[in-house]
C-alpha atoms as a PDB file:
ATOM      1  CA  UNK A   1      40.455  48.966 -40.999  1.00  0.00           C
ATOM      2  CA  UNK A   2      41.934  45.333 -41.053  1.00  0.00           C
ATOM      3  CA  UNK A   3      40.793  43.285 -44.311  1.00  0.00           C
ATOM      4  CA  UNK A   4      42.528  40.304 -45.488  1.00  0.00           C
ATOM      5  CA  UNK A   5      40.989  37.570 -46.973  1.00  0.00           C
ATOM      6  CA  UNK A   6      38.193  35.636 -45.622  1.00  0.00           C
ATOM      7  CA  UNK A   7      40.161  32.262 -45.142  1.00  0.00           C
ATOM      8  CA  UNK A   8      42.449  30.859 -42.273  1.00  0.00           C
ATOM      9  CA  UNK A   9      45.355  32.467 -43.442  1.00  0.00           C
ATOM     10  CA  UNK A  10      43.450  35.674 -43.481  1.00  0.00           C
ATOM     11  CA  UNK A  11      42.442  35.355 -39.789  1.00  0.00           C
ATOM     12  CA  UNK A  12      45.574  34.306 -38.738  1.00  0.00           C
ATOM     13  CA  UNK A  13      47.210  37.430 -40.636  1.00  0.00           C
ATOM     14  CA  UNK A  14      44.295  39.561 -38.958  1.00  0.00           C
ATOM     15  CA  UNK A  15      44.842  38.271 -35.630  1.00  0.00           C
ATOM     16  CA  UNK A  16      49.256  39.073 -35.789  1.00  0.00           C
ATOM     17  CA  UNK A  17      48.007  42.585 -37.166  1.00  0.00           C
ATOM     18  CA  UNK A  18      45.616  42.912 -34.057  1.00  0.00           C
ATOM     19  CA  UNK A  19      48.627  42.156 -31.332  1.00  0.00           C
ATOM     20  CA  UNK A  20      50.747  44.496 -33.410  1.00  0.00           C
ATOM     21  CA  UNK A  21      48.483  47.319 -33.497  1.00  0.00           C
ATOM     22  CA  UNK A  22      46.698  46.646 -30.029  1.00  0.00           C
ATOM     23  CA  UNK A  23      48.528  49.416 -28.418  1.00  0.00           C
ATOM     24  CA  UNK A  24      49.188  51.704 -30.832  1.00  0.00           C
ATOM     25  CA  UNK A  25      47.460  54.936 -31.389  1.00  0.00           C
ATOM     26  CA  UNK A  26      45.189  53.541 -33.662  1.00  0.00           C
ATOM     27  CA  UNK A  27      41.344  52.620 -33.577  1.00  0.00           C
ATOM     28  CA  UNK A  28      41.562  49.681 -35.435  1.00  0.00           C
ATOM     29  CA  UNK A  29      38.578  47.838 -36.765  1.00  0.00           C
ATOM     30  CA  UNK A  30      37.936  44.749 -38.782  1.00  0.00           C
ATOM     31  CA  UNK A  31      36.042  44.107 -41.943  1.00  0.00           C
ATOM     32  CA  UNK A  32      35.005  40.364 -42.442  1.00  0.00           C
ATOM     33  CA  UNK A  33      34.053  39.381 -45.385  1.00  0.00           C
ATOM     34  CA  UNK A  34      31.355  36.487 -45.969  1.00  0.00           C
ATOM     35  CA  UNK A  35      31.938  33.935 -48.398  1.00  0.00           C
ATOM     36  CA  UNK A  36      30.808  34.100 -52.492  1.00  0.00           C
ATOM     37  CA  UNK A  37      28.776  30.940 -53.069  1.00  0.00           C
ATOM     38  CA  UNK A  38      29.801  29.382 -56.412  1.00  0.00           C
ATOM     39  CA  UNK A  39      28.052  26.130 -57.442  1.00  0.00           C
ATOM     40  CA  UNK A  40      26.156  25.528 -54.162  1.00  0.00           C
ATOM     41  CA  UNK A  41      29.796  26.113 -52.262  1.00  0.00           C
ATOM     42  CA  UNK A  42      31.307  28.678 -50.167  1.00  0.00           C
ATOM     43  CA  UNK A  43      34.335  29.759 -51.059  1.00  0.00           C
ATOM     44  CA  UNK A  44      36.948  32.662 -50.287  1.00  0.00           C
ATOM     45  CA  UNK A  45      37.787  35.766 -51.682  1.00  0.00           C
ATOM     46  CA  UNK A  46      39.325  38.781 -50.766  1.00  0.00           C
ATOM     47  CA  UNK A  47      38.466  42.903 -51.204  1.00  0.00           C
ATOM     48  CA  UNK A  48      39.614  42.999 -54.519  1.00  0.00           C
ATOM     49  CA  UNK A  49      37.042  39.975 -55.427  1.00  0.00           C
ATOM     50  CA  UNK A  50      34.132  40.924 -53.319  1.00  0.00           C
ATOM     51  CA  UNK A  51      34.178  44.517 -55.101  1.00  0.00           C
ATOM     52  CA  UNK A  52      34.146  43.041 -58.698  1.00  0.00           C
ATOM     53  CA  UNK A  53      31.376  40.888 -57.879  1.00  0.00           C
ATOM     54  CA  UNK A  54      29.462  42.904 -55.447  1.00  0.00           C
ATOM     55  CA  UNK A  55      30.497  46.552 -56.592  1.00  0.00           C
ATOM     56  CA  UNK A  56      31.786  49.281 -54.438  1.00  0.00           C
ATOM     57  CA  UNK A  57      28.416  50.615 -52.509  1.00  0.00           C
ATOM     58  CA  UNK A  58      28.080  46.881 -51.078  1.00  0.00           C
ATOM     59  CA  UNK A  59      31.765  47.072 -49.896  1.00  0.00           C
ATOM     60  CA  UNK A  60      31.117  50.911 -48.600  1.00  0.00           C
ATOM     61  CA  UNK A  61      28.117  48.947 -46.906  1.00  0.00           C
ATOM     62  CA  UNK A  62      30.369  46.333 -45.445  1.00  0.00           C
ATOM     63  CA  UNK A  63      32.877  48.876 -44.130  1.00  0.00           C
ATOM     64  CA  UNK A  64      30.741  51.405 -42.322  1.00  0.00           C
ATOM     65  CA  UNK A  65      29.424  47.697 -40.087  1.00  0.00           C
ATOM     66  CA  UNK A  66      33.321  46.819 -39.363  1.00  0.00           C
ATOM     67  CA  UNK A  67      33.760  46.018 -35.737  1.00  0.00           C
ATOM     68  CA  UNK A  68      36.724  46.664 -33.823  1.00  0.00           C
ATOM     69  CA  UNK A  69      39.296  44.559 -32.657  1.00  0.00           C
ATOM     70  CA  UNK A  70      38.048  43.033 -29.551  1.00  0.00           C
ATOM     71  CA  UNK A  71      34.873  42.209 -31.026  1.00  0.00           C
ATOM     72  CA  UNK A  72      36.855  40.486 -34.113  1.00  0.00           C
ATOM     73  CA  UNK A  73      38.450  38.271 -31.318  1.00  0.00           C
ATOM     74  CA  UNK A  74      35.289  37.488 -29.411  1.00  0.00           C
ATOM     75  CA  UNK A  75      33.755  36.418 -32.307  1.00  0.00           C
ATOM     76  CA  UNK A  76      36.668  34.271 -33.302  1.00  0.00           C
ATOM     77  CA  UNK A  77      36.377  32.628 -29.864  1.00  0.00           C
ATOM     78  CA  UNK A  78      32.920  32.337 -29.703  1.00  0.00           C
ATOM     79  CA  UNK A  79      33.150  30.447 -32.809  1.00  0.00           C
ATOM     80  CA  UNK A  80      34.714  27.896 -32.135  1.00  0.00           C
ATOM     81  CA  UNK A  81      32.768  26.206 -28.837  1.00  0.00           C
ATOM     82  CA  UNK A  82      28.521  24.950 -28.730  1.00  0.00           C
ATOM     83  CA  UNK A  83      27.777  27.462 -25.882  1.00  0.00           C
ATOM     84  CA  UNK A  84      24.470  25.265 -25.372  1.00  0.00           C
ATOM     85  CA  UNK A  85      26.989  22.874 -23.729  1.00  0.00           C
ATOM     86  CA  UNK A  86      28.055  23.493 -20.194  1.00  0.00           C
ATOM     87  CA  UNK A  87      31.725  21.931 -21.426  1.00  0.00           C
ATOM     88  CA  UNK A  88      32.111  24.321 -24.095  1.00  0.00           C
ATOM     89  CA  UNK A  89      30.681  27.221 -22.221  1.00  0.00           C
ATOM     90  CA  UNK A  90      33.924  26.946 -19.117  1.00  0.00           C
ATOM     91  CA  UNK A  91      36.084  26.188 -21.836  1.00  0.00           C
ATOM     92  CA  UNK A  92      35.262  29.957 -23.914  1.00  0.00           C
ATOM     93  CA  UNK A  93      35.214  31.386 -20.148  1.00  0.00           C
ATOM     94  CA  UNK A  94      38.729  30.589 -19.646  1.00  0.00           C
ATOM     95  CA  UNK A  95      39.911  31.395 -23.464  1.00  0.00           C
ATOM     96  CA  UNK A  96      37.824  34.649 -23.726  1.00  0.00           C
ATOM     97  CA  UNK A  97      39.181  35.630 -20.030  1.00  0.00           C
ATOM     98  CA  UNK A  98      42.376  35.303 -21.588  1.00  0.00           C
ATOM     99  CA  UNK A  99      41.543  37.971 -24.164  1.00  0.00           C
ATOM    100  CA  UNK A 100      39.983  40.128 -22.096  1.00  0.00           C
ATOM    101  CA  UNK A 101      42.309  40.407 -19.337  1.00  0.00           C
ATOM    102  CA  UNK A 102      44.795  41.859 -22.546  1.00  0.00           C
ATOM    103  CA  UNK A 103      42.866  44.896 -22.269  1.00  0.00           C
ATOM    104  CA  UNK A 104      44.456  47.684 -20.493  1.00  0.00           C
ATOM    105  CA  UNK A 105      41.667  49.894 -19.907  1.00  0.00           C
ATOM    106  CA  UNK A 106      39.345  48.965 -16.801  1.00  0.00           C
ATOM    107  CA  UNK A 107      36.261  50.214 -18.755  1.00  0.00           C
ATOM    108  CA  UNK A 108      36.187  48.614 -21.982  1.00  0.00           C
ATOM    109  CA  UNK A 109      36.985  45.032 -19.968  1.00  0.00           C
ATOM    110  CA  UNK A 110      34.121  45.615 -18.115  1.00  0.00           C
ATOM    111  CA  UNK A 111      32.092  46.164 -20.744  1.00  0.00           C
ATOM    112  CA  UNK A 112      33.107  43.295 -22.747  1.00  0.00           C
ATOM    113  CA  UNK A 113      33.413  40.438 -20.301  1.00  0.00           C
ATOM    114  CA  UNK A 114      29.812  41.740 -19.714  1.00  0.00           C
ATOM    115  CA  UNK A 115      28.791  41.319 -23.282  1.00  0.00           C
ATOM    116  CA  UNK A 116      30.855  37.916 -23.065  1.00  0.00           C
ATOM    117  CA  UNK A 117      28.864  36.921 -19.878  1.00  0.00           C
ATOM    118  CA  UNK A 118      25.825  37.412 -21.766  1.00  0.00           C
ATOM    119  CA  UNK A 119      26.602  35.413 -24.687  1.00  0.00           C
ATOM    120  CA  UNK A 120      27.795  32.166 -22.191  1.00  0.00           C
ATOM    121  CA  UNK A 121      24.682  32.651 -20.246  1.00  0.00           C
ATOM    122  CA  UNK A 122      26.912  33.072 -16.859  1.00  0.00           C
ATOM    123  CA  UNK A 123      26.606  35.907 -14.346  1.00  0.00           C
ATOM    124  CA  UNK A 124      28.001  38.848 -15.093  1.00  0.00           C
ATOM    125  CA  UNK A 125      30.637  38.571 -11.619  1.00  0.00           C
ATOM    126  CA  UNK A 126      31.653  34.759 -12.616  1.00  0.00           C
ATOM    127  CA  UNK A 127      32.240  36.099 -15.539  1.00  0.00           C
ATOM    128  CA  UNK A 128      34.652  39.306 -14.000  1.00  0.00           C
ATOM    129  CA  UNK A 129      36.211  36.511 -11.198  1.00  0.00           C
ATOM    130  CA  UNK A 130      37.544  34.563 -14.432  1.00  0.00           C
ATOM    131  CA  UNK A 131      39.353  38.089 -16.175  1.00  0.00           C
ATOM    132  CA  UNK A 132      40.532  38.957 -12.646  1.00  0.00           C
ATOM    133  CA  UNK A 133      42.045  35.877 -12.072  1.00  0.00           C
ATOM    134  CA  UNK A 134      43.508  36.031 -15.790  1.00  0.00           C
ATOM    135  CA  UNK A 135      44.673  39.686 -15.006  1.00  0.00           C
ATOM    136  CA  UNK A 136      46.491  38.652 -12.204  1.00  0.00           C
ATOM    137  CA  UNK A 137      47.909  35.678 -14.143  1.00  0.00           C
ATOM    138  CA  UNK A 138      48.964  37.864 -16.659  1.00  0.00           C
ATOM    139  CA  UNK A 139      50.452  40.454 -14.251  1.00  0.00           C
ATOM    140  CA  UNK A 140      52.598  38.141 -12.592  1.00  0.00           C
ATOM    141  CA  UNK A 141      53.973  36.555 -15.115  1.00  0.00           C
ATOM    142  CA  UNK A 142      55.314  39.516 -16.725  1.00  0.00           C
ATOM    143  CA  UNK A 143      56.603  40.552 -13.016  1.00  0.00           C
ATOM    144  CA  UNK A 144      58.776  37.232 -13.003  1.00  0.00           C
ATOM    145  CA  UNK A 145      59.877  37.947 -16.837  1.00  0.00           C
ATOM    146  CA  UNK A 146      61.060  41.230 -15.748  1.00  0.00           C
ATOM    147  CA  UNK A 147      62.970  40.346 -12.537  1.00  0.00           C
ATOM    148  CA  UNK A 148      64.583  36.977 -14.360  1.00  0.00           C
ATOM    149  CA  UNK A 149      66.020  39.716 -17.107  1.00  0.00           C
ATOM    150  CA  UNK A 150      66.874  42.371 -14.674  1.00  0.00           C
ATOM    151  CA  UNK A 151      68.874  39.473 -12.672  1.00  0.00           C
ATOM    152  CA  UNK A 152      70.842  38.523 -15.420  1.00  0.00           C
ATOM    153  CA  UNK A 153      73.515  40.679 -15.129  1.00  0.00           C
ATOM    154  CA  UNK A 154      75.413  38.804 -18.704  1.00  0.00           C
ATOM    155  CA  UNK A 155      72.014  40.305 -20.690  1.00  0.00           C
ATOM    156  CA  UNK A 156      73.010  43.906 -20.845  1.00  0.00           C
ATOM    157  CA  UNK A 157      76.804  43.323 -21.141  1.00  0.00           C
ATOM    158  CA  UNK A 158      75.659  41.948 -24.615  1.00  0.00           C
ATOM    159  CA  UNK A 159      76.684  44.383 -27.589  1.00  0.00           C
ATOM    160  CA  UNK A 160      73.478  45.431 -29.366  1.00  0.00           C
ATOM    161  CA  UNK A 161      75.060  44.688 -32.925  1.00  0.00           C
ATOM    162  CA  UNK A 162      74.143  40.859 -33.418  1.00  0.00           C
ATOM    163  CA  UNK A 163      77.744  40.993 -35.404  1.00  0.00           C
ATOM    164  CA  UNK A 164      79.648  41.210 -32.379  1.00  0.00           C
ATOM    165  CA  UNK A 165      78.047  38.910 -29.767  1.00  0.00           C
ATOM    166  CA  UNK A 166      80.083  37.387 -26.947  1.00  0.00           C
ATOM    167  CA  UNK A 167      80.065  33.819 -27.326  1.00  0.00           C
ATOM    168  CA  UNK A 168      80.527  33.390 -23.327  1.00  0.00           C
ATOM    169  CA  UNK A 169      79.657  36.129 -21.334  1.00  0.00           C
ATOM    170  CA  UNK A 170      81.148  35.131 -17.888  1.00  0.00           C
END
């Protein structure tokens, strides 16, 4: 369970961990925390504040709700656009398709461009078209990364110590 402070350094920090850990052997999860009003403001804190001021049943509380990655990054995208505007509703379909079509198992992206269908209002196949086309996107430009580095023939002539690198290669 992922739980760094509730600021933008925090969901920044969250968001590295996520790519780290996305294909690890890990179910990894997210705890959010909500802001502690002080004087009519929100402000942030972090675990160790939120159990001082809350206590440790409240925390237990907010840890058995974590959600899991994917859900942390919906919510992150969702966020940030007024899905009452049509605009804002094509932009998240093209940045959430972009976070779905990460996901390497077939099942859980169907799933979740469903539930991400559902919050844009859009069909559910729009919705799937967008990923696809993402997918593919994805796909092929990791094919061209692949054949550009296995064309360079100088690349694995390189010693692996970074002590002893050619200067010219040819």
């Amino acid at each position: 369970v992922l739980c760094y402070d509730n600021d933008n350094a925090g969901k920044i920090a969250t968001e590295r961990a996520l790519q780290i850990l996305n294909n690890s052997e890990f179910s990894v999860k997210v705890l959010r925390l909500p802001r502690r009003m002080v004087d009519g403001e929100a402000v942030k804190q972090d675990a160790d504040d939120f159990i001082k001021f809350q206590g440790a049943d409240a925390f237990e509380r907010l840890l058995s709700g974590s959600e899991n990655g994917i859900e942390f990054r919906m919510a992150q995208v969702s966020g940030k656009y007024d899905l009452g505007d049509d605009q804002s509703r094509i932009a998240y379909c093209a940045e959430i398709s972009e976070v779905l079509c990460q996901l390497e198992n077939a099942v859980e992206r169907e799933v979740y461009t469903v539930r991400a269908a559902e919050l844009a209002h859009i069909t559910p196949e729009a919705m799937r078209l967008e990923v696809q086309r993402a997918f593919k996107r994805r796909m092929a430009k990791q094919r061209k990364a692949t054949e550009r580095r296995e064309l360079t023939p100088a690349i694995p002539a390189q010693p692996a110590a970074r002590s002893i690198r050619y200067k010219n290669l040819r």
